[in-house]
Each structure stands twice: as structure tokens, then as C-alpha cells.
Protein backbone atom coordinates (compact mmCIF):
# COMPACT_ATOMS: atom_id res chain seq x y z
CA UNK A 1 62.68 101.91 122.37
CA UNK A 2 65.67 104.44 121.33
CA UNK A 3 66.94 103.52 117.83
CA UNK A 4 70.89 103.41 117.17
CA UNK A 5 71.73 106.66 116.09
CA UNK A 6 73.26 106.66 111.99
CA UNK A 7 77.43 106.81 112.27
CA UNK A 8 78.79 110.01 110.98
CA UNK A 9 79.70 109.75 107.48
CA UNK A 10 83.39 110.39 105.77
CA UNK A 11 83.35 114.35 103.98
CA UNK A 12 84.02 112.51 99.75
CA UNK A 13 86.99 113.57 98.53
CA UNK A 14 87.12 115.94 96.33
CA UNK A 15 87.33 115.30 92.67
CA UNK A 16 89.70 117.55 89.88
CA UNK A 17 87.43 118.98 86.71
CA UNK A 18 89.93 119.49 84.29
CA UNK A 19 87.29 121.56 82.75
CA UNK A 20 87.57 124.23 85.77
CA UNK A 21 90.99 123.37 87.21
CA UNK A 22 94.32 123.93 86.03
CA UNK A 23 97.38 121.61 86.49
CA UNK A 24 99.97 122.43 88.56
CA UNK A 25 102.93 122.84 85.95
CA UNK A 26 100.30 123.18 82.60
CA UNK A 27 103.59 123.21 80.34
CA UNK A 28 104.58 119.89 81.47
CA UNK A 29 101.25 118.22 80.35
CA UNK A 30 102.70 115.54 77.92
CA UNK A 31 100.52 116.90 74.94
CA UNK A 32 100.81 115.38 71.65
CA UNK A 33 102.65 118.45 70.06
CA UNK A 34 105.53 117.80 72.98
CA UNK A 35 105.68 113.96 71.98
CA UNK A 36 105.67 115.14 68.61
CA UNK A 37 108.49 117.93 68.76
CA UNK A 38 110.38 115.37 71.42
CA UNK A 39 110.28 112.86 68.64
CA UNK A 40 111.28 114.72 65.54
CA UNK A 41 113.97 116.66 67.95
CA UNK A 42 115.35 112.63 69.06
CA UNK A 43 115.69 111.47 65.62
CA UNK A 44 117.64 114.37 64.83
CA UNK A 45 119.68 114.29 67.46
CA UNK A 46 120.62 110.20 67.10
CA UNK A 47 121.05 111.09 63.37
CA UNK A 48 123.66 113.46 64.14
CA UNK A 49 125.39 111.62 66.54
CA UNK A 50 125.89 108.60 64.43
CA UNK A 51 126.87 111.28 61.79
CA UNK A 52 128.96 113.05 63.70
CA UNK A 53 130.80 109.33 64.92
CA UNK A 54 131.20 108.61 61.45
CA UNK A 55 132.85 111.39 60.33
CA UNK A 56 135.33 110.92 63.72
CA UNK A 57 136.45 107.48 62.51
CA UNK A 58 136.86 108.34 58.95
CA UNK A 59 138.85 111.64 59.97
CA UNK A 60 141.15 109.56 62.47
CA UNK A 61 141.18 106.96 60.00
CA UNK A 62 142.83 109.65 57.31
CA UNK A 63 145.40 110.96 59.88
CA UNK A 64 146.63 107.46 60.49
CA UNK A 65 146.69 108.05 64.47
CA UNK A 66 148.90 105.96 66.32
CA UNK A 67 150.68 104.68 63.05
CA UNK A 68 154.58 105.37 61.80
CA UNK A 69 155.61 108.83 61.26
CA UNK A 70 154.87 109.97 57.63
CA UNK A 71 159.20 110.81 57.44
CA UNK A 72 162.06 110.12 59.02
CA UNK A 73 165.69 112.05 59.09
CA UNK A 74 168.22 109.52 57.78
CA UNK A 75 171.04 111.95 58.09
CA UNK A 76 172.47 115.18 58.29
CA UNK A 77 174.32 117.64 60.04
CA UNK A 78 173.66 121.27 61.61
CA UNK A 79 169.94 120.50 61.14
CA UNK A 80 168.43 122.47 63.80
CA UNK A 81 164.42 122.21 64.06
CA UNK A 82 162.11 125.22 66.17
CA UNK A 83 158.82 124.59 66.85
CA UNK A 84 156.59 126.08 70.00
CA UNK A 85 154.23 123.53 69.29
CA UNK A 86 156.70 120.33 70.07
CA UNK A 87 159.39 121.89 72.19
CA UNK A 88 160.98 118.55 72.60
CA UNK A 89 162.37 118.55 68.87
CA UNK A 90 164.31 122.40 69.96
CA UNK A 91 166.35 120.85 72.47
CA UNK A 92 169.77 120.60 71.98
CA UNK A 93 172.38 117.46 72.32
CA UNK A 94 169.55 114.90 70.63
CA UNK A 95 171.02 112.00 68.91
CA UNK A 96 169.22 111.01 65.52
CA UNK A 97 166.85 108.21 66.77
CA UNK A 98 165.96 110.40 69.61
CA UNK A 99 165.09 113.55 67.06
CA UNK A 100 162.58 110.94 65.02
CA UNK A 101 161.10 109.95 67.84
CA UNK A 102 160.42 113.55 69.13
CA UNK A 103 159.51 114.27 65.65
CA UNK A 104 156.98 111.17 65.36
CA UNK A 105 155.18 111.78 69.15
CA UNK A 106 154.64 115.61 67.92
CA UNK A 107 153.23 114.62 64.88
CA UNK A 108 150.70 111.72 66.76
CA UNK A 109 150.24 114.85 69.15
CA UNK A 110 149.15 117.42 66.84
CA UNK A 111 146.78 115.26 64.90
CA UNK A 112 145.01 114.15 68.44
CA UNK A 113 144.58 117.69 69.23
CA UNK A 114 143.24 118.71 65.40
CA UNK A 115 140.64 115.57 66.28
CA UNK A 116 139.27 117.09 69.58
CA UNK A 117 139.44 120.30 68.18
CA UNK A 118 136.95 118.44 65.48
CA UNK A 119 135.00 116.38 67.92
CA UNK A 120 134.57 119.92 70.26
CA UNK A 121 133.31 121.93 67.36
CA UNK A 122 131.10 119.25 65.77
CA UNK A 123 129.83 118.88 69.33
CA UNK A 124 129.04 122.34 69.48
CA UNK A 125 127.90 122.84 66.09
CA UNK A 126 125.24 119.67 66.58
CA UNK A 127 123.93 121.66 70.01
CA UNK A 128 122.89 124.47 67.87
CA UNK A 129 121.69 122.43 64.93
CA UNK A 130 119.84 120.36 67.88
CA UNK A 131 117.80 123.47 69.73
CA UNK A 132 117.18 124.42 66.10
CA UNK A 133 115.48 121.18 65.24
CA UNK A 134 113.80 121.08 68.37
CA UNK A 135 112.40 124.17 67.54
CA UNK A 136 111.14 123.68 64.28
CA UNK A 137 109.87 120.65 64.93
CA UNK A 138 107.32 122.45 67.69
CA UNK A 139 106.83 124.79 64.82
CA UNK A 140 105.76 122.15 62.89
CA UNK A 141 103.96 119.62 65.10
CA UNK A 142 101.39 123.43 65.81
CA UNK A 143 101.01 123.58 61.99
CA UNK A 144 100.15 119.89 61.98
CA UNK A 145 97.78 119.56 65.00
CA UNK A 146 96.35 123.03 64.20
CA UNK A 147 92.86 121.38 62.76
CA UNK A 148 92.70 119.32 65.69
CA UNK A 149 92.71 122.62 68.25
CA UNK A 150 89.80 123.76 66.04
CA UNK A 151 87.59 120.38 66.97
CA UNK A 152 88.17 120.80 70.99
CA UNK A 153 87.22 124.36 70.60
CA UNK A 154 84.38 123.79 68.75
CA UNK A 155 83.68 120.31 70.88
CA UNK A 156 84.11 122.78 73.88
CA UNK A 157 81.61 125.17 72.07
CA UNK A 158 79.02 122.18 71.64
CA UNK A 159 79.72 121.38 75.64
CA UNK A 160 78.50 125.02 76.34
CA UNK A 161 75.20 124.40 74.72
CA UNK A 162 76.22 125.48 71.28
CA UNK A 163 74.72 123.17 68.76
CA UNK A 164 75.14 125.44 66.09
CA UNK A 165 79.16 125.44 65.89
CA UNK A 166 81.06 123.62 63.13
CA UNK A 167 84.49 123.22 62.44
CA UNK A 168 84.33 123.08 58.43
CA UNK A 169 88.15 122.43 58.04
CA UNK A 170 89.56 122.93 54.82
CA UNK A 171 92.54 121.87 53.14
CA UNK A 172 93.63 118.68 51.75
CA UNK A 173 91.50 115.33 51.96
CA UNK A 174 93.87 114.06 55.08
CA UNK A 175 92.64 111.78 58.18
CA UNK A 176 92.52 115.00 60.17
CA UNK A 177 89.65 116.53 57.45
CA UNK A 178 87.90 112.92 57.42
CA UNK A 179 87.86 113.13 61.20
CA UNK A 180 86.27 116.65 61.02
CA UNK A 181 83.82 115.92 58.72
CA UNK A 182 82.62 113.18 60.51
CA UNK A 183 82.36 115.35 63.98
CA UNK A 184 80.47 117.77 61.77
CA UNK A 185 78.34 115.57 60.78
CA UNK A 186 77.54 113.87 64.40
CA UNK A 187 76.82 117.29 65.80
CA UNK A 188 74.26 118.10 63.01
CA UNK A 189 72.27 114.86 64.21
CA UNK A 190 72.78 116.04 67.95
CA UNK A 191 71.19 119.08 66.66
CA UNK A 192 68.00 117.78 64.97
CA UNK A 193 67.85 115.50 68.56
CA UNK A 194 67.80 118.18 70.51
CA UNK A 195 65.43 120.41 68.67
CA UNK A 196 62.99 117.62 68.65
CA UNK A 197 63.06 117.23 71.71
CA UNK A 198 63.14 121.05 72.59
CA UNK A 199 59.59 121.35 70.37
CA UNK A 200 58.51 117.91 72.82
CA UNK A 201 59.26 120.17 75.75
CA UNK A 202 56.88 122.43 74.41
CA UNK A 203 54.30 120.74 73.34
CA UNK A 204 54.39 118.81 77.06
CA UNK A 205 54.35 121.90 78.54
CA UNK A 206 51.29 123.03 76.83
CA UNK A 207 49.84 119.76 77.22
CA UNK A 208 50.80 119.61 81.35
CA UNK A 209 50.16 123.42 82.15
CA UNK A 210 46.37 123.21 80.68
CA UNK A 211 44.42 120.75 83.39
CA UNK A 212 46.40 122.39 85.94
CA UNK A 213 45.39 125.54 84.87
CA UNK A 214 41.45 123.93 84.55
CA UNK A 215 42.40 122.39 88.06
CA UNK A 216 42.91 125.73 89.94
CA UNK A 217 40.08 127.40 87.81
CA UNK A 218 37.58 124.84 89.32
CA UNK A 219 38.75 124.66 92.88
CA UNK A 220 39.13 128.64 92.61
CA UNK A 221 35.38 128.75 91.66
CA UNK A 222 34.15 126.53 94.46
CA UNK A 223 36.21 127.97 96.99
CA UNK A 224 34.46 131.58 95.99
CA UNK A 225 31.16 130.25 97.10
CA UNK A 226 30.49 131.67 100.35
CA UNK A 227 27.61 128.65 101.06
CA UNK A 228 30.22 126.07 100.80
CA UNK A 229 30.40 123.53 103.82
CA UNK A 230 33.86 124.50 105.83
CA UNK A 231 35.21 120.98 105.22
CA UNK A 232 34.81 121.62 101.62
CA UNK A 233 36.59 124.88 101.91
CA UNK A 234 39.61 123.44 103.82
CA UNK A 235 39.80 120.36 101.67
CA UNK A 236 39.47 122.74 98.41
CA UNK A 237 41.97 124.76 99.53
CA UNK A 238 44.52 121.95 100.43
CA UNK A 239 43.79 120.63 97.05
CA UNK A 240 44.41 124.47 95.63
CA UNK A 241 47.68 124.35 97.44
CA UNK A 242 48.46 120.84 95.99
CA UNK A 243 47.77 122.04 92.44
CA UNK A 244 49.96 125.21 92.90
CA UNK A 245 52.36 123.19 93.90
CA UNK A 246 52.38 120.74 91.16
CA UNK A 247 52.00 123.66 88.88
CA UNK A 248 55.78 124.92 90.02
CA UNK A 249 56.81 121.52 89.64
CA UNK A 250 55.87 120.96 86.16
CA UNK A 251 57.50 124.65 85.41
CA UNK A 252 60.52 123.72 87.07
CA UNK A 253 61.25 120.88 85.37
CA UNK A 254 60.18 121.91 81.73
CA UNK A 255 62.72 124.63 82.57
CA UNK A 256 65.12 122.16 83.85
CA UNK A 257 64.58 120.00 80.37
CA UNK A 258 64.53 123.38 78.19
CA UNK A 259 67.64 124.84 79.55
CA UNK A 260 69.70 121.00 79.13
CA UNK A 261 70.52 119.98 82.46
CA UNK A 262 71.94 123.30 83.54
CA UNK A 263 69.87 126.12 85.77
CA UNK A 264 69.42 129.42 84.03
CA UNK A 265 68.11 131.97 86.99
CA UNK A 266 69.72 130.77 89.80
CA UNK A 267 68.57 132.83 93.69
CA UNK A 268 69.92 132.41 97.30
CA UNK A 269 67.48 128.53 98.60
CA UNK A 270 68.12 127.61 102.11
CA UNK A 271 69.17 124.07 101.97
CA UNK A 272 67.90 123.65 105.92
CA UNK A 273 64.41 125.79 104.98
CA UNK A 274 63.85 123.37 101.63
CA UNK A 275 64.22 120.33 103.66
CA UNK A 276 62.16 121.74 106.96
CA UNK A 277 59.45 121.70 103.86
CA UNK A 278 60.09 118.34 102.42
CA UNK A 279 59.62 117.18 106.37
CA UNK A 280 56.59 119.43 106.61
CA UNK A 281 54.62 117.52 103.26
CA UNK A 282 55.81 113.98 104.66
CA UNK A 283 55.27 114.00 108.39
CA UNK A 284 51.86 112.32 108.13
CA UNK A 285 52.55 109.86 106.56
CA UNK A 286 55.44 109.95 108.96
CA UNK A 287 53.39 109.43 111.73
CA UNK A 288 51.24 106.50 110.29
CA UNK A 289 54.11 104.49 109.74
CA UNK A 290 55.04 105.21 113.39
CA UNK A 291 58.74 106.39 111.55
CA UNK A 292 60.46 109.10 114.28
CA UNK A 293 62.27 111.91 111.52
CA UNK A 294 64.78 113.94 113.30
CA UNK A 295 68.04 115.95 112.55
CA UNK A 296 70.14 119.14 113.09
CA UNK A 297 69.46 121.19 109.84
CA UNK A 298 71.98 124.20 110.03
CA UNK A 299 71.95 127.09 107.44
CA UNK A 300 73.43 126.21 103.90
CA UNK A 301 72.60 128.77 101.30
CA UNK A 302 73.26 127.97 97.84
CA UNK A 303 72.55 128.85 94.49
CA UNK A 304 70.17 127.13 92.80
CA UNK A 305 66.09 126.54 91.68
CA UNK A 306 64.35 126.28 94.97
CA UNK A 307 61.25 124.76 93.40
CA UNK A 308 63.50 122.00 92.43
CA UNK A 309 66.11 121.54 95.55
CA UNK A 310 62.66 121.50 97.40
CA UNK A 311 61.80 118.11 95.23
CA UNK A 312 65.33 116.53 96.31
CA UNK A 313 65.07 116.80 99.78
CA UNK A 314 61.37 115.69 99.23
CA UNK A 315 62.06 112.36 97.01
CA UNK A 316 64.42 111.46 99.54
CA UNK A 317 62.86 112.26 102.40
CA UNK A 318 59.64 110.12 100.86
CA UNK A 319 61.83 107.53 100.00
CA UNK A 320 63.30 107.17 103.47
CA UNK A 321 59.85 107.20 104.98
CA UNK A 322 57.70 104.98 102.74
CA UNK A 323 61.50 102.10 102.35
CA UNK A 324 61.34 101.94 106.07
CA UNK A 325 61.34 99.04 108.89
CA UNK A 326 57.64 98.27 109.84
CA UNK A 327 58.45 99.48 113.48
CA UNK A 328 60.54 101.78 115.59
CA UNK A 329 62.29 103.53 112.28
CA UNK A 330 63.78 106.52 112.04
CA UNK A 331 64.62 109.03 109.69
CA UNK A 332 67.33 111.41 110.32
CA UNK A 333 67.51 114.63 107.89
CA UNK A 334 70.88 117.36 108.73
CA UNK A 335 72.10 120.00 106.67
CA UNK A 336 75.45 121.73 106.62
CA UNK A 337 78.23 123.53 105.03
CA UNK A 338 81.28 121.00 104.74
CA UNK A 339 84.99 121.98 102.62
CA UNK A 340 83.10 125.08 101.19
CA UNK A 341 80.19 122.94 100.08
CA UNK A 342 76.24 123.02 100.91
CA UNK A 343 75.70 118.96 101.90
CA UNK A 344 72.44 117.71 102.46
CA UNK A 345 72.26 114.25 104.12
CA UNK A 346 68.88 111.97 104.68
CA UNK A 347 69.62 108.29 106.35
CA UNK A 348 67.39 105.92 107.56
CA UNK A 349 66.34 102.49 109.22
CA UNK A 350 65.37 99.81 106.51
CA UNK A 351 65.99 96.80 105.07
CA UNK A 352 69.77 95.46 104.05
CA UNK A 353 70.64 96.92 100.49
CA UNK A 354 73.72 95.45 99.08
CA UNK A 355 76.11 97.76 97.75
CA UNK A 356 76.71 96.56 94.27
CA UNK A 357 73.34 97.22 93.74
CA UNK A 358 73.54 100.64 95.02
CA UNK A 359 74.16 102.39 91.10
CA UNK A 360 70.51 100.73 90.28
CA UNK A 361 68.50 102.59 92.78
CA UNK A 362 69.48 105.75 90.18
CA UNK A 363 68.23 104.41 86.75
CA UNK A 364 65.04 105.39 85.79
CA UNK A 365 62.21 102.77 86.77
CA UNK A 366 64.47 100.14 88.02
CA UNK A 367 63.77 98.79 91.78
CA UNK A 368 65.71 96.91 94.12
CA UNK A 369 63.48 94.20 94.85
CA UNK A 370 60.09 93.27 94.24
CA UNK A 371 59.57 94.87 97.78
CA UNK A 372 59.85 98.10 96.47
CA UNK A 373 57.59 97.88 93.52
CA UNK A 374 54.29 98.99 94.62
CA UNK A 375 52.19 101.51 93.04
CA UNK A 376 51.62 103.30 96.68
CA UNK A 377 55.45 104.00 96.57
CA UNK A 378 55.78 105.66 93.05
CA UNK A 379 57.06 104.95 89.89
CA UNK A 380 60.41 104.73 90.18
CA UNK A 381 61.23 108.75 89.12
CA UNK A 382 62.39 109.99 93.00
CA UNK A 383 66.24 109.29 92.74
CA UNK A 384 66.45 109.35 88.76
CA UNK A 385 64.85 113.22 89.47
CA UNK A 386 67.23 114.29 92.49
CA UNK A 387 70.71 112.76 90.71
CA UNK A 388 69.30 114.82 87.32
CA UNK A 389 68.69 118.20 89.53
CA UNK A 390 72.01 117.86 91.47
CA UNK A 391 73.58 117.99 88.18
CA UNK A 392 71.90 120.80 87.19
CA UNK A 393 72.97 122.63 90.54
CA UNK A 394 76.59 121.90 89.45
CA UNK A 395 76.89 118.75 92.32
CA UNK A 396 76.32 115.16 93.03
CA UNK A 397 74.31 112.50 95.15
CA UNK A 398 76.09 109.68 96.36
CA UNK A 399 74.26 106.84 98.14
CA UNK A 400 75.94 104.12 100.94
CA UNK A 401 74.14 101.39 102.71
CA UNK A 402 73.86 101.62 106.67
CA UNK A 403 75.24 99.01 109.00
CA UNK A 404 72.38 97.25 109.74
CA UNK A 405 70.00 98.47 107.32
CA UNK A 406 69.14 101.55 105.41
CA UNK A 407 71.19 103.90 103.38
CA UNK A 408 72.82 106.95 103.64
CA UNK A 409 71.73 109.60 101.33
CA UNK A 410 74.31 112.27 100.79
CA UNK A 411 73.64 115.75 97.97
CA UNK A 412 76.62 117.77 97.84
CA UNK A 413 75.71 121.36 96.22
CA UNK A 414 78.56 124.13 95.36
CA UNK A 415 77.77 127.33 97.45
């Protein structure tokens, strides 16, 4: 009986690190010291508006605009007037009335023009002051936030495995000091936590390497006896193989746990050769279960711990295997390089998982259902180990449940 073939899965989408990426336009990032300098530069400028309107109404208030002229010419004669401001008042043949009333529009004249001549310069003159407050105020804002670019660089320090780093700000007893005092103080308990832990590491890995190391010392021993049954010498020497392999197991992940999540040597592993293993360790117990595995596995060469991107493609290769339909399953296991990524994908037949309960599959010793909870099908370690050593490599597993049973198993590792 042919089983359905798995649908082809969506590439993710990438995701932006703003730890590795930078924005587009990085000088239009609304940062606090632009809020800040935008703020001090706005009240300054509404200040000096409603200054500046104030001063306009008082000013136009003093000149009387609009009102009666401040004299008047009652009488006279040969009373001849030049101006070349008002060249209505020069004109000849004016009768009295008409002369004040040249004499009165000249004056409202001159006194709107000495007001725009005010409003232009005070316009001008609150530009300048303006781009100067703007500027100071940036000036300012840096001196103010200053202590707070010293905690992300040190917090960035920390991120880089830098325990050691401290701000120590000085200066006066301020919220920005109490705030560094107290990040001072939570990275000194980080650092006790992680040098306990460091000195668990290795006291485990004293405590792990020795009956490995008694292990291979006794099967060495046996296997050196020349009388030895040839079943005894096969089985020895599949146990040998076993115990070397647990051996780089244990050393990859105390080196995992020593160097905090992140992989020190790094050399060339063939995604498509590490999971041609992992298919290699599981197809008997492939076979007993009468589960088919197939797959195209095409070269994928990243960067990475091979001891322990040979344990991802194993635990979910296991997994797939051993959470499988009682007959005619399948597990299909492909490998390929997708957007400048390695991406190794494992699905398989099964039983229905629901997808909000997809996230629990991850936590350490938590199982779906009671289904999945005997002791012939581990611990519950397997995904908890891959999602930890895909993070190390510097990608992520993501997990999505078949149509009809199963799941979907996709590791996404940067080349």
C-alpha cells in the first residue's frame, strides 16, 4: 500500500536581528535623545511664538493702527509737504481735507510697514534662535542619556559572554545611577550562576568521562583476546563503537554547556552525510516497526559541531520512527540549501497532534499524551536537545502538524 506522500512545506520567512541588521534610514530611528531634543526644541519654539504674538499686539497696540491721525492741518497757506515715502501728500492742487487725509493713510501706512518689518525680523530672528535650541537641546539630551549608552554597551558586553563587565557610573545619586547600580548588581549574581554552574560542568564531565573511559578499557581488553568466540568479538566491538560514540556525545555537549549555548570550533558537516548517519543508527528499528524512511538528501554544508548536528537529525529521526502509525508509516528525511540557508526537514505518518500543543513537544520532559510516555521511547531530552543545538549553530527548529497525522520537522542552519 503506497502512503500519501508529505505536501511541500512554505520556505519561513525570514526574521530581522536587530542585533546583526541595520535599519534602512538608522537616523530616523525615533530614539529617546530625538524625542528628547524634538521636545525641548517644541517648547521653545511655542514659547516663542506666543512671545513673539505678544509683543505684535502690544507693538500695534502702541502705534494705534487703524485709529485717527496723531495731527491734523487746521490752516495755512503755501504749506508745501515732500515726502518719497507718501507721494500722495507732494501732489499739487489738494484741498485741506484732502491733504489730512493723505497725511492720515501715510501715517496708517508707514506704521503697517514698521509692523511687518517687525513681524519679518522677529520671524527670522526666532528661526535662528529655533535651530539653536534644537541644537542644544541634542547637546543636552547626549549629556543626559550618556550613562544610559554605558548600560547597553556593557549589557551588549554581558550578551557576548562577558560576565565580568560593569558599568560603575558615577556622579550624582540620580534614577539613572540607582538604575546602574541595580544592573551591576544583577550581573554579579548572573556571574556567581554561571560559575557554579561552569565548576558543575566540570565536575559532570569528570564524573561522565570516567565509566566511559572504564567502558572502552574493558571491551578493549576482551576484544584483545584472540580465543574470544566471534559473536563476542562482533558484539564487543558494536558495543566499543556504541561507547565511542557516547563518549563524543558527552564531549560535545559538556562543550556545548561550557562554551553557553554558542559553538567555539566550528568545521565544514554535511547536513545530507549527518542525516544518511542518523538513518544508518535507526533503520532497524526502522524495519521492526515495518516504518518505510525515504527522502532526497542533497548537499548542505554548514558550519557547525558535527558530533552534535549528527544528534539532531538523530533525535528526530528516532522520534519520527518510534511516534509512528502501527502500520504502513513512513518517514521521509530531505536536505537542502533554501534562501542561502542549510534546511534539514524530517516528516512523518502518526497520530493527530494539535497545534496549540505544538510549543510543548520542546520543554524539557513534557509529553503530549500519555501515549508518548514510555520508558522504551526516552526521557523526554530529543527535541529539548535539537532546539538547544540549533541555537548554538546560530538557527532554529520549527515544528507543524501534518494533514492527517504526523508533523513536520523543519532545522534551518546559517551556511
Amino acid at each position: 500500500m503506497a502512503a500519501t506522500p508529505a505536501p511541500p512545506q512554505a520556505p519561513p520567512k525570514p526574521t530581522w536581528d536587530p542585533r546583526r541588521a541595520e535599519p534602512p534610514f538608522p537616523w530616523l530611528r525615533p530614539t529617546i535623545r530625538i524625542r528628547l531634543t524634538l521636545l525641548y526644541g517644541g517648547m521653545f519654539l511655542i514659547a516663542g511664538i506666543l512671545l513673539l504674538s505678544i509683543i505684535y499686539l502690544l507693538a500695534a497696540q502702541a502705534l494705534n493702527t487703524g485709529n485717527e491721525p496723531l495731527f491734523k492741518i487746521a490752516g495755512g497757506t503755501d504749506i508745501k509737504v515732500s515726502s518719497d515715502n507718501c507721494p500722495a501728500v507732494t501732489s499739487g492742487n489738494l484741498t485741506l481735507p484732502e491733504f489730512n487725509s493723505a497725511i492720515s493713510a501715510c501715517i496708517d501706512s508707514q506704521r503697517q510697514v514698521a509692523l511687518d518689518h517687525l513681524l519679518s525680523r522677529s520671524l527670522l530672528a526666532l528661526l535662528g534662535l529655533a535651530v539653536i535650541a534644537f541644537a542644544f537641546g541634542y547637546a543636552m539630551a547626549g549629556r543626559v542619556l550618556s550613562p544610559l549608552g554605558r548600560i547597553t554597551r556593557t549589557a551588549r558586553a554581558v550578551a557576548g559572554s562577558d560576565l565580568s563587565r560593569r558599568i560603575e557610573l558615577d556622579g550624582p545619586d540620580d534614577e539613572l545611577k540607582e538604575l546602574a547600580d541595580t544592573f551591576d548588581e544583577m550581573l554579579e549574581r548572573l556571574q556567581r550562576a554561571f560559575t557554579a554552574q561552569q565548576r558543575f560542568v566540570g565536575n559532570a564531565s569528570h564524573e561522565l568521562r570516567t565509566p566511559l573511559a572504564i567502558n572502552r578499557t574493558l571491551l578493549e581488553v576482551h576484544l584483545s583476546d584472540p580465543h574470544a568466540p566471534v559473536e563476542l568479538q562482533q558484539l564487543g566491538k558494536t558495543l566499543l563503537a556504541t561507547n565511542e560514540r557516547s563518549e563524543q556525545l558527552v564531549e560535545g555537549l559538556l562543550l556545548l554547556a561550557r562554551s553557553d549555548n554558542q559553538i567555539v570550533e566550528r568545521k565544514p558537516v554535511d547536513l545530507a552525510e549527518v542525516a544518511g548517519q542518523a538513518i544508518d543508527q535507526v533503520h532497524g528499528e526502522a524495519e521492526a516497526k515495518g516504518v518505510d524512511i525515504r527522502g532526497k538528501r542533497e548537499t548542505a554544508v554548514v558550519q557547525g559541531n558535527g558530533v552534535l548536528l549528527e544528534r539532531i537529525a538523530l533525535n528526530l529521526v528516532q522520534n519520527a520512527v518510534r511516534y509512528n502509525v502501527p502500520e504502513g508509516g513512513w518517514v521521509e528525511v530531505t536536505t537542502e540549501v533554501q534562501h542561502g540557508q542549510a534546511v534539514l526537514v524530517v516528516s512523518n505518518t502518526g497520530p493527530v497532534v494539535p497545534a496549540y500543543e505544538i510549543d510543548n513537544l520542546f520543554e524539557p520532559f513534557r509529553r503530549l499524551r500519555t501515549e508518548r510516555t514510555g520508558s522504551d521511547k526516552g526521557v523526554g531530552l530529543g527535541l529539548s536537545i535539537v532546539r538547544s543545538v540549533a541555537r548554538a549553530h546560530g538557527g532554529h527548529i520549527a515544528a507543524q502538524p501534518r494533514e492527517g497525522g504526523g508533523l513536520v520537522m523543519r532545522v534551518t542552519l546559517p551556511l
